[in-house]
Protein backbone atom coordinates (compact mmCIF):
# COMPACT_ATOMS: atom_id res chain seq x y z
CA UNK A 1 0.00 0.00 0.00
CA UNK A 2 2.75 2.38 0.96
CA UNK A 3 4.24 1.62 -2.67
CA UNK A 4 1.30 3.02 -4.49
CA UNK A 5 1.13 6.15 -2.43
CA UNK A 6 4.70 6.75 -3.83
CA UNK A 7 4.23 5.32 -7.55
CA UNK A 8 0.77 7.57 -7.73
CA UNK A 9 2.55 11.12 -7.74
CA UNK A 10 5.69 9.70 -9.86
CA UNK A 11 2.73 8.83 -12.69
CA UNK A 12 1.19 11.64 -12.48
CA UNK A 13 3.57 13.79 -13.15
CA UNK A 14 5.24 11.66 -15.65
CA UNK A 15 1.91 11.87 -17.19
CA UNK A 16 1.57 16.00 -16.91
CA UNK A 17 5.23 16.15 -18.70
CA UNK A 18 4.49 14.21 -21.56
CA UNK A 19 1.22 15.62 -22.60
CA UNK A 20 3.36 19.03 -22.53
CA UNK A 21 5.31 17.19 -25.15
CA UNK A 22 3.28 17.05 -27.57
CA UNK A 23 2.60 20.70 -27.46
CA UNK A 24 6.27 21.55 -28.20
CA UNK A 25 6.02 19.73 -31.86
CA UNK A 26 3.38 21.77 -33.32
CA UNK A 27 4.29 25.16 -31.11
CA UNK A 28 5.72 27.81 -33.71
CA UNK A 29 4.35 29.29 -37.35
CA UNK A 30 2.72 27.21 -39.75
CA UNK A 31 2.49 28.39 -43.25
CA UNK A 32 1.97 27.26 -46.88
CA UNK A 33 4.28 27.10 -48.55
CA UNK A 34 3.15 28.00 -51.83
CA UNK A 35 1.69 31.50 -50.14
CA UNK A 36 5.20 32.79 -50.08
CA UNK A 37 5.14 33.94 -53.58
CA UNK A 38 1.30 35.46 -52.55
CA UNK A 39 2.03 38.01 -50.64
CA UNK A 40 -0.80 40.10 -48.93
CA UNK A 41 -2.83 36.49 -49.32
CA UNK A 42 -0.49 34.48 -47.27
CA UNK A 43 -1.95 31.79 -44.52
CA UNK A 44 -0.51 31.11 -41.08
CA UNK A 45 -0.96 29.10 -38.02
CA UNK A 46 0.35 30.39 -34.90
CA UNK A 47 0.51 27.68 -32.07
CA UNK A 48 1.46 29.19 -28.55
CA UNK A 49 2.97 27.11 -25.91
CA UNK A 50 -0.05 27.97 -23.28
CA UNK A 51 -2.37 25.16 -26.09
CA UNK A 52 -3.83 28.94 -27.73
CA UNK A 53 -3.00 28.96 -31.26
CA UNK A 54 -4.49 31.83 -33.98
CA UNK A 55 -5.00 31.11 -37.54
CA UNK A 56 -4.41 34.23 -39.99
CA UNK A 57 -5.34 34.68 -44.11
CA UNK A 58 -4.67 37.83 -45.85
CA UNK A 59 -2.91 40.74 -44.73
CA UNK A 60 -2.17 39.36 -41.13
CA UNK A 61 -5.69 39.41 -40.32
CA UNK A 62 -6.70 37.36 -37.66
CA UNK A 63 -9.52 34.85 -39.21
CA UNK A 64 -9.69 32.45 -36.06
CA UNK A 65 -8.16 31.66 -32.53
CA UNK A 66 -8.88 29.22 -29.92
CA UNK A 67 -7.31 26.65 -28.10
CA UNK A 68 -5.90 23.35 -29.25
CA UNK A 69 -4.80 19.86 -27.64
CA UNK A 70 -2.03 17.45 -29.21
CA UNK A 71 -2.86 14.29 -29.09
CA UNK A 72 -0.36 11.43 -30.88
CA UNK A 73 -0.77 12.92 -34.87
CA UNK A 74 -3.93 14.78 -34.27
CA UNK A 75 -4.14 18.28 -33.78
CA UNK A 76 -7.45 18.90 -31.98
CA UNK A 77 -8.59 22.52 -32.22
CA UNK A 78 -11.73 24.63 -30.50
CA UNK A 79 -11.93 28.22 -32.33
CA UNK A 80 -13.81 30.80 -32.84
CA UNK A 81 -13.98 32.18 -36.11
CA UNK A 82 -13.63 36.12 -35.50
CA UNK A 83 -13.86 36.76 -39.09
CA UNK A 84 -17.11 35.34 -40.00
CA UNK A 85 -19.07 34.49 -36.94
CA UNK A 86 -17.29 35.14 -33.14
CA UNK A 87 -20.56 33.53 -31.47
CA UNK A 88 -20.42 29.76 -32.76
CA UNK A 89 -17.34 27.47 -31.43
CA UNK A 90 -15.73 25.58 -34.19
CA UNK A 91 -13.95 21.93 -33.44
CA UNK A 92 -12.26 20.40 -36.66
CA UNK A 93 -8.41 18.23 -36.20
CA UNK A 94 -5.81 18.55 -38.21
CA UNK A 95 -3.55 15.58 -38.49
CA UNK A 96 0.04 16.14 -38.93
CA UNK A 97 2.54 14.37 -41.15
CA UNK A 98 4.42 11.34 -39.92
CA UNK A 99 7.69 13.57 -39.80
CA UNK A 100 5.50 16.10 -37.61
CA UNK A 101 6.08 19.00 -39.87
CA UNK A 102 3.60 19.30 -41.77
CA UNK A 103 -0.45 19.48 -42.01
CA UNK A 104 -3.07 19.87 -44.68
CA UNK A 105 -6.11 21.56 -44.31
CA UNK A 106 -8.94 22.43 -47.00
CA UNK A 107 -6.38 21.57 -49.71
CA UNK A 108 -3.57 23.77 -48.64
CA UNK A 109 -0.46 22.19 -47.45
CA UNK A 110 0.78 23.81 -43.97
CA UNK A 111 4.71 23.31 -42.74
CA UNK A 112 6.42 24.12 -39.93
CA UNK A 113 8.80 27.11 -39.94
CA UNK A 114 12.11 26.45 -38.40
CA UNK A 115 13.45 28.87 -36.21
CA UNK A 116 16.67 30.07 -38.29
CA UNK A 117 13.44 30.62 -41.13
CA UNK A 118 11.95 33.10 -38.53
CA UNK A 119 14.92 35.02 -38.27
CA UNK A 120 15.86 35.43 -41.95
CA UNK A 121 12.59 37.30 -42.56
């Protein structure tokens, strides 16, 4: 008995540290690719460490935020989208690639901008 009252806090947290794991792989910018050449009609992801993440289209305009949960390949997400309709919650996933760096969603392929990317532009 004494063994589980020991072994219970040890799992726990072992538990609390990996699900903050998963966060880390998707945390950063997410853009297509393809947008680059685009300009003013660019599309981002922006995934925050704290699970908030914003999505932006266009000139930097914010076109959804919410929260989001990792879980294994799946991106799970819970948004609001400001640009059409603040007042209705939005839940969609977004599975990432095998390699974890990149995601499609409605036909655009998203990838993961590495840091040393950041701080060329």
């Amino acid at each position: 008995m004494k063994k589980i009252k020991y072994l219970l806090p040890i799992l726990l947290m072992a538990i609390v540290m990996l699900s903050a794991c998963g966060k880390s792989d998707v945390e950063g910018e997410w853009k297509v690719q393809e947008a680059v050449d685009r300009g003013s009609q660019s599309n981002h992801y922006f995934f925050d460490k704290d699970g908030t993440y914003y999505h932006t289209e266009g000139e930097s305009v914010v076109f959804e935020e919410g929260k989001y949960e990792v879980k294994g390949n799946t991106i799970k997400i819970k948004s609001k989208n400001t640009a059409v309709d603040d007042s209705k919650t939005i839940n969609y996933k977004l599975t990432l690639s095998d390699d974890k760096k990149s995601f499609e969603h409605e036909g655009e392929k998203f990838e993961k901008i590495k840091k040393e990317d950041e701080d060329e532009s």
